[in-house]
PDB file of N, CA and C in Angstrom:
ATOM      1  N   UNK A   1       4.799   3.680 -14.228  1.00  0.00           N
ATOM      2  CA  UNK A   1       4.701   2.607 -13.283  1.00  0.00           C
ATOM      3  C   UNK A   1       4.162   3.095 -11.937  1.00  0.00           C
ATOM      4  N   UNK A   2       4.561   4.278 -11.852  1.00  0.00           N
ATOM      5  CA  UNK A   2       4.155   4.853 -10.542  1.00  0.00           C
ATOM      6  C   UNK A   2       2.690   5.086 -10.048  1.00  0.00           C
ATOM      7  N   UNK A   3       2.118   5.713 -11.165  1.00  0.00           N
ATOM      8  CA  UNK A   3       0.491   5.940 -11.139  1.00  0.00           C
ATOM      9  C   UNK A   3      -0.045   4.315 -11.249  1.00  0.00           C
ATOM     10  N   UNK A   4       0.170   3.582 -12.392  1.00  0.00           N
ATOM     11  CA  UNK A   4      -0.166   2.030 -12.442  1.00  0.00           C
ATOM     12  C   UNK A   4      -0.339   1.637 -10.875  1.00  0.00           C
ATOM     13  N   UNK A   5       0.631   1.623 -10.030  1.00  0.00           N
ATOM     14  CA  UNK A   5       0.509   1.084  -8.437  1.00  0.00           C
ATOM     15  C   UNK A   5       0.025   1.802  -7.906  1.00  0.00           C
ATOM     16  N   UNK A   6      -0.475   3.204  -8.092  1.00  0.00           N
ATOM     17  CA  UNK A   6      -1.378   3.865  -7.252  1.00  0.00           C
ATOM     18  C   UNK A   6      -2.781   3.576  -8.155  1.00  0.00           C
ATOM     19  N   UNK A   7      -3.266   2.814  -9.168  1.00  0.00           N
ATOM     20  CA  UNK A   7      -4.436   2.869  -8.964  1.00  0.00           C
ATOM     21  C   UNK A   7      -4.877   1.442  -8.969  1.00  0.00           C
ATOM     22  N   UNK A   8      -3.491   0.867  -8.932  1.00  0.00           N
ATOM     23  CA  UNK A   8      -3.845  -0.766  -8.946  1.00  0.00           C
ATOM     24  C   UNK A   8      -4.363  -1.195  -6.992  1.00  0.00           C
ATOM     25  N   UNK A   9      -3.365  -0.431  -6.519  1.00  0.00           N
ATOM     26  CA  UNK A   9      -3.518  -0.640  -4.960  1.00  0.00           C
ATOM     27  C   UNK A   9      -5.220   0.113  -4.235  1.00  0.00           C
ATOM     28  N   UNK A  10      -4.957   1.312  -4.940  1.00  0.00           N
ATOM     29  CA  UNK A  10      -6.408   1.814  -4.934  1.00  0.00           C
ATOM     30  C   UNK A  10      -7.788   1.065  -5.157  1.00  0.00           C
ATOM     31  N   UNK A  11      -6.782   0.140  -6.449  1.00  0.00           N
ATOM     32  CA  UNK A  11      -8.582  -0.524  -6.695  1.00  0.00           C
ATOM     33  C   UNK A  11      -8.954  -1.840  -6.244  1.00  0.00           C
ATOM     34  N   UNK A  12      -8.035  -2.127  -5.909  1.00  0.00           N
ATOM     35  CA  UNK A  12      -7.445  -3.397  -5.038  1.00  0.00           C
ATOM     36  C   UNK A  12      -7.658  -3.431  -3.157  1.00  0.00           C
ATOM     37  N   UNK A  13      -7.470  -2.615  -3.083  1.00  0.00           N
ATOM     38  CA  UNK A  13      -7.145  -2.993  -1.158  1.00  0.00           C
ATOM     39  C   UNK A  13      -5.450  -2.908  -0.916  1.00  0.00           C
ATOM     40  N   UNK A  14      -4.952  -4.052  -1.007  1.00  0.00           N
ATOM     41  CA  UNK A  14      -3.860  -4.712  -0.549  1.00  0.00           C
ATOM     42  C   UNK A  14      -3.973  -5.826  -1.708  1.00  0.00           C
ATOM     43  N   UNK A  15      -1.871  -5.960  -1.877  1.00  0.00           N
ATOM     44  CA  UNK A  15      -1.776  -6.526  -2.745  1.00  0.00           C
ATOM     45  C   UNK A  15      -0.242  -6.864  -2.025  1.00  0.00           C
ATOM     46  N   UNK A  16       0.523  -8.176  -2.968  1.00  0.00           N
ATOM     47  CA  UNK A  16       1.586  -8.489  -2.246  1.00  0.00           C
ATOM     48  C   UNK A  16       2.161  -8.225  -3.612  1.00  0.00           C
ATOM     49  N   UNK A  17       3.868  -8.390  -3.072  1.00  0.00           N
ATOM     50  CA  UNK A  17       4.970  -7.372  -4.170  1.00  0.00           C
ATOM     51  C   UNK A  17       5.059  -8.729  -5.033  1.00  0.00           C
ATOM     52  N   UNK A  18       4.588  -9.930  -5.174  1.00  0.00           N
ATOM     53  CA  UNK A  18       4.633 -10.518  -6.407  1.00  0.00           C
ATOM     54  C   UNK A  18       3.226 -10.060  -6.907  1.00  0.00           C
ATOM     55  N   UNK A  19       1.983  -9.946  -6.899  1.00  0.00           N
ATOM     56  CA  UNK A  19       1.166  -9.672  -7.365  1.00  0.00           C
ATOM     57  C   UNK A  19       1.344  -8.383  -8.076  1.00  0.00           C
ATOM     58  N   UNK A  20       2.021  -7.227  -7.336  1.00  0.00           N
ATOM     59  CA  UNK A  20       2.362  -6.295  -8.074  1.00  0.00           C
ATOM     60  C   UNK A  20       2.743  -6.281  -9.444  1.00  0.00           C
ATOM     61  N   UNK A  21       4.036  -6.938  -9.094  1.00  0.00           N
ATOM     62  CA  UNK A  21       5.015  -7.493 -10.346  1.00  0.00           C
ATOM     63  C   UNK A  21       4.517  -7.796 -11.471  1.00  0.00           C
ATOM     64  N   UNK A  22       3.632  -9.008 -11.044  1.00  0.00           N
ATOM     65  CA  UNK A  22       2.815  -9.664 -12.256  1.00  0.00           C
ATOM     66  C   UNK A  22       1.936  -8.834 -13.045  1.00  0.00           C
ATOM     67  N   UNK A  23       1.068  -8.043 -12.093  1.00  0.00           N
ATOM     68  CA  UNK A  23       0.391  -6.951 -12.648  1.00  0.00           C
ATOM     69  C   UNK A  23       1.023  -6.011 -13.426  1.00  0.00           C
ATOM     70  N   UNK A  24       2.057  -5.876 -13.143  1.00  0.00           N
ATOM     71  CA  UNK A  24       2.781  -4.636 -13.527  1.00  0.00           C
ATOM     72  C   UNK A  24       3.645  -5.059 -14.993  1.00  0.00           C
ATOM     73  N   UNK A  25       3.887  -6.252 -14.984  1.00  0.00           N
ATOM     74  CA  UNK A  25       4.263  -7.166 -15.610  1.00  0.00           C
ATOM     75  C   UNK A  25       6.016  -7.148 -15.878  1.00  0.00           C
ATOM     76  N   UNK A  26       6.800  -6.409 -14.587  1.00  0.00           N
ATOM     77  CA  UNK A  26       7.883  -6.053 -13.909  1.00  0.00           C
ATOM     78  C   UNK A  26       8.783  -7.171 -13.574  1.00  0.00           C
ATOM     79  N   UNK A  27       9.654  -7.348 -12.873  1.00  0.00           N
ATOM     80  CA  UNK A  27      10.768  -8.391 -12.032  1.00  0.00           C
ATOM     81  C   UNK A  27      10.130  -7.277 -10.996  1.00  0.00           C
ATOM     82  N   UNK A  28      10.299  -8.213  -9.118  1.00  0.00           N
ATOM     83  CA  UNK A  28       9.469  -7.727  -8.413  1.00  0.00           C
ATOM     84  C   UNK A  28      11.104  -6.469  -8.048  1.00  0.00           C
ATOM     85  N   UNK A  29      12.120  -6.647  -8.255  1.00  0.00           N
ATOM     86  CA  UNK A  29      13.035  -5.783  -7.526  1.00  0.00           C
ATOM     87  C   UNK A  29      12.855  -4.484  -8.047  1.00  0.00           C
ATOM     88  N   UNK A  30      12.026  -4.438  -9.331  1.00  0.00           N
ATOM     89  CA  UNK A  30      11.542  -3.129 -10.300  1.00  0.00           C
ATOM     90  C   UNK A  30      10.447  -2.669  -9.190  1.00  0.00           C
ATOM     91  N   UNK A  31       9.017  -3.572  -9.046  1.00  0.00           N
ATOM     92  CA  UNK A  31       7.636  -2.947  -8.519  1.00  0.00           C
ATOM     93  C   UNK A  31       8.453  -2.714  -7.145  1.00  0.00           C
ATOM     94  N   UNK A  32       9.250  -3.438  -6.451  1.00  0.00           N
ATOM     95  CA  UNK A  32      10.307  -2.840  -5.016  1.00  0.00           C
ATOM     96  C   UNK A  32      10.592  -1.680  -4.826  1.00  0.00           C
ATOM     97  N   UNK A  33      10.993  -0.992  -6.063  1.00  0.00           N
ATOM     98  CA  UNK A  33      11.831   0.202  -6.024  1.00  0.00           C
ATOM     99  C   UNK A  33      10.743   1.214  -6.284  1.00  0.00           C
ATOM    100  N   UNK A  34       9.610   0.798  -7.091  1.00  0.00           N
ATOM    101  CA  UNK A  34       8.751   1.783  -6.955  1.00  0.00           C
ATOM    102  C   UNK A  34       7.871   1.478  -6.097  1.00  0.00           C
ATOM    103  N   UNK A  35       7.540   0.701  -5.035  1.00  0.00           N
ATOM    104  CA  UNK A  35       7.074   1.034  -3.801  1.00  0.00           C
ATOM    105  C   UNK A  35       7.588   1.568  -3.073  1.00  0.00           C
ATOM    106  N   UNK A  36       8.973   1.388  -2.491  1.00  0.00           N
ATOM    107  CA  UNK A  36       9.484   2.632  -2.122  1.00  0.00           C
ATOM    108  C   UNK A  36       9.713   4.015  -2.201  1.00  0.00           C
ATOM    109  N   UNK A  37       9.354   4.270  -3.208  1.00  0.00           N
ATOM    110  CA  UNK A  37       9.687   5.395  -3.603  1.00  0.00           C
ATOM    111  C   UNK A  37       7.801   6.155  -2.768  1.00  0.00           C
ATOM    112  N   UNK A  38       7.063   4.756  -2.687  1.00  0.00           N
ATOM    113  CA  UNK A  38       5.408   5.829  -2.618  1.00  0.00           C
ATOM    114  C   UNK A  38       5.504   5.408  -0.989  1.00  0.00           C
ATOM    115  N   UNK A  39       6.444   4.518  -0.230  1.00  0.00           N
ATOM    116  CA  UNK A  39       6.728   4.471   0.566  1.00  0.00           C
ATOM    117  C   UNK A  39       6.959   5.482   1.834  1.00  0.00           C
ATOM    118  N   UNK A  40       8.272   5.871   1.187  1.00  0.00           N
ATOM    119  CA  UNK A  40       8.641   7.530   1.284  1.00  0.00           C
ATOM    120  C   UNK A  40       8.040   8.366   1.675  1.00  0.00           C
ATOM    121  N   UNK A  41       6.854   8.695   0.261  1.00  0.00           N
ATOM    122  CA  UNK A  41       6.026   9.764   0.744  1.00  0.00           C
ATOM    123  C   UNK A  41       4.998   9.330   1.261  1.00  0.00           C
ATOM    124  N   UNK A  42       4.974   8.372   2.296  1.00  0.00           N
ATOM    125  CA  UNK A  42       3.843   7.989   2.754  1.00  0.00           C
ATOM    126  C   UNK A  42       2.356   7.861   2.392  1.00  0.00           C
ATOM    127  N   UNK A  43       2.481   6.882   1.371  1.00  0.00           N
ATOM    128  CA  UNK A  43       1.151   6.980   0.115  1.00  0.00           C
ATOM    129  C   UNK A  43       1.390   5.604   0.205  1.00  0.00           C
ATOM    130  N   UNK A  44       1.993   5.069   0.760  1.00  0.00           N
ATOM    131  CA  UNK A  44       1.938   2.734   0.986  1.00  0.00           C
ATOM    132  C   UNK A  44       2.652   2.366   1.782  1.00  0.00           C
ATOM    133  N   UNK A  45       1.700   1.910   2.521  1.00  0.00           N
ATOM    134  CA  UNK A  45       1.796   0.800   3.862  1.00  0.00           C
ATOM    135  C   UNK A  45       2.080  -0.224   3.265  1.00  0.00           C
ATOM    136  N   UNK A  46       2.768  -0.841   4.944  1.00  0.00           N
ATOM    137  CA  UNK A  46       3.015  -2.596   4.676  1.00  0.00           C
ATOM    138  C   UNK A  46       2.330  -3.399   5.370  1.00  0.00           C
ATOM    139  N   UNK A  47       1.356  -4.191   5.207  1.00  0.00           N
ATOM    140  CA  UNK A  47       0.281  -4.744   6.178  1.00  0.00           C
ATOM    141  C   UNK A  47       0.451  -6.190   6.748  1.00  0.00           C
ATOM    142  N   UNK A  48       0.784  -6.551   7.350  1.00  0.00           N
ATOM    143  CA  UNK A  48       1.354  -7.704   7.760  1.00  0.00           C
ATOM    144  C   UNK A  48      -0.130  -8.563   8.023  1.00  0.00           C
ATOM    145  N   UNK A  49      -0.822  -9.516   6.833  1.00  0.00           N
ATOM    146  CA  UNK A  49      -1.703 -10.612   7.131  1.00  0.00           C
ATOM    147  C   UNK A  49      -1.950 -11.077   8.168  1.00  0.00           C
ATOM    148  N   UNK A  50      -3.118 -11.511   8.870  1.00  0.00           N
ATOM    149  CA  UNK A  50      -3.032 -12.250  10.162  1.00  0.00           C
ATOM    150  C   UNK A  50      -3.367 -13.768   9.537  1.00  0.00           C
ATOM    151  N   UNK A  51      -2.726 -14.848  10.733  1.00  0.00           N
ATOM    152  CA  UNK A  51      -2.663 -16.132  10.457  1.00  0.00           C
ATOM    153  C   UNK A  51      -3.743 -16.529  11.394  1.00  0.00           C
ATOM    154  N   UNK A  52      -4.232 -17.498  10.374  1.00  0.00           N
ATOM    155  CA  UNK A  52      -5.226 -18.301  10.791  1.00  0.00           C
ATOM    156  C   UNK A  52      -5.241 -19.150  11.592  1.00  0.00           C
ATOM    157  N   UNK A  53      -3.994 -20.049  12.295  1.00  0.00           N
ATOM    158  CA  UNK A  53      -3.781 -20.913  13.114  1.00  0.00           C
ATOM    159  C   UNK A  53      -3.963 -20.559  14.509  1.00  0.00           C
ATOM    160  N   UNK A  54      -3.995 -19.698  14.817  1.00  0.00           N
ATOM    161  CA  UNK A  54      -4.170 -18.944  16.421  1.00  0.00           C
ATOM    162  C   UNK A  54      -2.731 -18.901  16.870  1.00  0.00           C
ATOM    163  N   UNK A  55      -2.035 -19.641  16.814  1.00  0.00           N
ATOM    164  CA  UNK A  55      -0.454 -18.829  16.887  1.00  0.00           C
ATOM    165  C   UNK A  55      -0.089 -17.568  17.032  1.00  0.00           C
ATOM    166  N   UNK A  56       0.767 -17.092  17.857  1.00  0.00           N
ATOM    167  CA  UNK A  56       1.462 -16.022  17.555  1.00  0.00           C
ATOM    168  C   UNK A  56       2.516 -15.622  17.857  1.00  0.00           C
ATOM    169  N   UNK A  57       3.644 -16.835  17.111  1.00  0.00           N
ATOM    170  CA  UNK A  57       4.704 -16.936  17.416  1.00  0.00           C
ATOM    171  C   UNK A  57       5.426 -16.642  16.048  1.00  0.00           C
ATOM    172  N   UNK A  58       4.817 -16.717  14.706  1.00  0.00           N
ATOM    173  CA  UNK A  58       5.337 -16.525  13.548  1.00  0.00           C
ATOM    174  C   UNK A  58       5.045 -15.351  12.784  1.00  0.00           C
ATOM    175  N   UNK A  59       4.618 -13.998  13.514  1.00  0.00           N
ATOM    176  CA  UNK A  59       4.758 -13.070  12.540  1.00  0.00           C
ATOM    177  C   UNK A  59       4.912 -13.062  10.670  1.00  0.00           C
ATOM    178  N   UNK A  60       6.194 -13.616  10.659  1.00  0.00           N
ATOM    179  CA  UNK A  60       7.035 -12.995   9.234  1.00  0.00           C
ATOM    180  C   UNK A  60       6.379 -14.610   8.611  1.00  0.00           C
ATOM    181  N   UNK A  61       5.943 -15.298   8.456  1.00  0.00           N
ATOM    182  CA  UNK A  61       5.662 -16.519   7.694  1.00  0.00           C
ATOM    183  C   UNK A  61       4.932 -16.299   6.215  1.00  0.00           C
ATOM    184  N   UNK A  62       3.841 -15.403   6.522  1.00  0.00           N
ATOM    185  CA  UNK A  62       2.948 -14.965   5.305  1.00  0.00           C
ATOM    186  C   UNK A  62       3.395 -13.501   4.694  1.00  0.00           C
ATOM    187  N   UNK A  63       3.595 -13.749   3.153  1.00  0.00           N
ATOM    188  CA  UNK A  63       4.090 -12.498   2.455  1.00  0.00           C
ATOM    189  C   UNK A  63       3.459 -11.394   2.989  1.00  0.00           C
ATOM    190  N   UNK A  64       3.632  -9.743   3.331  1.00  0.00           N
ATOM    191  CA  UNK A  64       3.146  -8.871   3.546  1.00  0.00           C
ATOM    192  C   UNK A  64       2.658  -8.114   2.208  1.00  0.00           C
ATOM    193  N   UNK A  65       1.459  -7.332   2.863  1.00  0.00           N
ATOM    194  CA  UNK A  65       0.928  -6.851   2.123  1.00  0.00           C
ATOM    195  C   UNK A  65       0.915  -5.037   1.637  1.00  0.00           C
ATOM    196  N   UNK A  66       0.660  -4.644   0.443  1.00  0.00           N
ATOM    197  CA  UNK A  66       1.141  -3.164   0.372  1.00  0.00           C
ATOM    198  C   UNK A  66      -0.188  -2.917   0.474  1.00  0.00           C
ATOM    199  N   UNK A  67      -0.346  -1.824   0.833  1.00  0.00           N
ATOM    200  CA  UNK A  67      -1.457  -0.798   0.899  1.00  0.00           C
ATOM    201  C   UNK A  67      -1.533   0.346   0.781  1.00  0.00           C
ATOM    202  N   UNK A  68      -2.348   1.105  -0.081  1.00  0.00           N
ATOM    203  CA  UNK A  68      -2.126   2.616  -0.526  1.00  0.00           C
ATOM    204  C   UNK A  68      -3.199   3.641   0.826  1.00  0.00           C
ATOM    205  N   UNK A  69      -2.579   4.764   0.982  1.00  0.00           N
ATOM    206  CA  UNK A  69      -3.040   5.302   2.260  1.00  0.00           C
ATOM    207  C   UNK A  69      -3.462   6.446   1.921  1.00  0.00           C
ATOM    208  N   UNK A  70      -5.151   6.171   2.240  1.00  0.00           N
ATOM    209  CA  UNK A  70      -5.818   7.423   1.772  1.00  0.00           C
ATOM    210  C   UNK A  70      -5.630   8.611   2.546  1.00  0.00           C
ATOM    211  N   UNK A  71      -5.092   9.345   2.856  1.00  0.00           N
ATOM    212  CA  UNK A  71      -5.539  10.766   3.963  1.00  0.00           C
ATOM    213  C   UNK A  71      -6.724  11.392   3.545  1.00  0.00           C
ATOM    214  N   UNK A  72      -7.239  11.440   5.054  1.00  0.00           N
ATOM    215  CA  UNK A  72      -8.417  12.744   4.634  1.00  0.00           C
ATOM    216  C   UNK A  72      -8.530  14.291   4.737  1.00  0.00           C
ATOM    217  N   UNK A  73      -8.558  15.039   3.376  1.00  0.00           N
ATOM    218  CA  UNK A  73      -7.811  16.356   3.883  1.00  0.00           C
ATOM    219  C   UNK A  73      -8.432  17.237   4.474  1.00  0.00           C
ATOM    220  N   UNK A  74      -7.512  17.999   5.185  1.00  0.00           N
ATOM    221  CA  UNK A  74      -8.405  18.942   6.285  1.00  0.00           C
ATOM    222  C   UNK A  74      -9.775  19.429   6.026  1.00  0.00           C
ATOM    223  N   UNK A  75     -10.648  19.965   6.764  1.00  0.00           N
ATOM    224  CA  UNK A  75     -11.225  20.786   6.329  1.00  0.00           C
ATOM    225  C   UNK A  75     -11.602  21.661   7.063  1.00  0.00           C
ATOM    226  N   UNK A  76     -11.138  23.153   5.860  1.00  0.00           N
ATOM    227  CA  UNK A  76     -11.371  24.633   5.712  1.00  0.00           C
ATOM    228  C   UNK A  76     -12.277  25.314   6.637  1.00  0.00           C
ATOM    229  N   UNK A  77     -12.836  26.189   7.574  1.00  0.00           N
ATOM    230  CA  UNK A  77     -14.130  26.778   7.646  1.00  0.00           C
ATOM    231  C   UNK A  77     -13.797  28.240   7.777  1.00  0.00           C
ATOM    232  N   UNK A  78     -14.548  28.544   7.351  1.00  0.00           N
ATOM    233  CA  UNK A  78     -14.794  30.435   6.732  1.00  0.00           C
ATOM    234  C   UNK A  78     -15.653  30.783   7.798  1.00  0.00           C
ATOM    235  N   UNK A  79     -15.065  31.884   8.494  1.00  0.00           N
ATOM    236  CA  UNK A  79     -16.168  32.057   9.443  1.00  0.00           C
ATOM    237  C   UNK A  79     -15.854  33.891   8.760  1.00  0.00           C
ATOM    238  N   UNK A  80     -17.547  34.271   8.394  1.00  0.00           N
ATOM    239  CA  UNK A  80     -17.213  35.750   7.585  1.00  0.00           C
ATOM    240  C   UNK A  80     -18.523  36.255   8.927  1.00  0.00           C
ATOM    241  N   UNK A  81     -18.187  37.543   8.737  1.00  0.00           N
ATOM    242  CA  UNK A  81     -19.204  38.662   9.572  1.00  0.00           C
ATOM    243  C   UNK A  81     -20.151  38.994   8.663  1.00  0.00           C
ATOM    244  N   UNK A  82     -21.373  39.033   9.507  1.00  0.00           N
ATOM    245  CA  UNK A  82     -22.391  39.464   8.708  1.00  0.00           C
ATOM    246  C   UNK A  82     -22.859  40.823   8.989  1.00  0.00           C
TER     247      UNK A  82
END
């Protein structure tokens, strides 16, 4: 299940924890527990949708969204004597 949400979110963008579910074909308190877990190790964000009304008094109204978080890894340089 674990890899499944890392390449579903991967191939996806952002996805919400019923979409997960369904995908996953889970109860969402199952795809829950394994977002947390990629949570944790900081491998999925929670992306909070913006609303279309110009408001911005309702934050929490629209389901949030997960997102898998690419890092880019360092990079190395060799500095040799010639």
């Amino acid at each position: 299940m674990l890899g499944e949400i890392r390449s579903y979110l991967r191939r996806r963008g952002t996805a919400s924890l019923r979409e997960i579910a369904i995908h996953l074909d889970t109860p969402p308190e199952a795809a829950q527990l394994a977002l947390d877990y990629w949570m944790k190790k900081g491998k999925v964000t929670i992306v909070h949708p913006a609303c279309d009304t110009g408001c911005t008094g309702c934050p929490g109204d629209k389901e949030p969204l997960y997102q898998w978080v690419e890092r880019e890894r360092p990079v190395r340089f060799v500095i040799r004597d010639s």
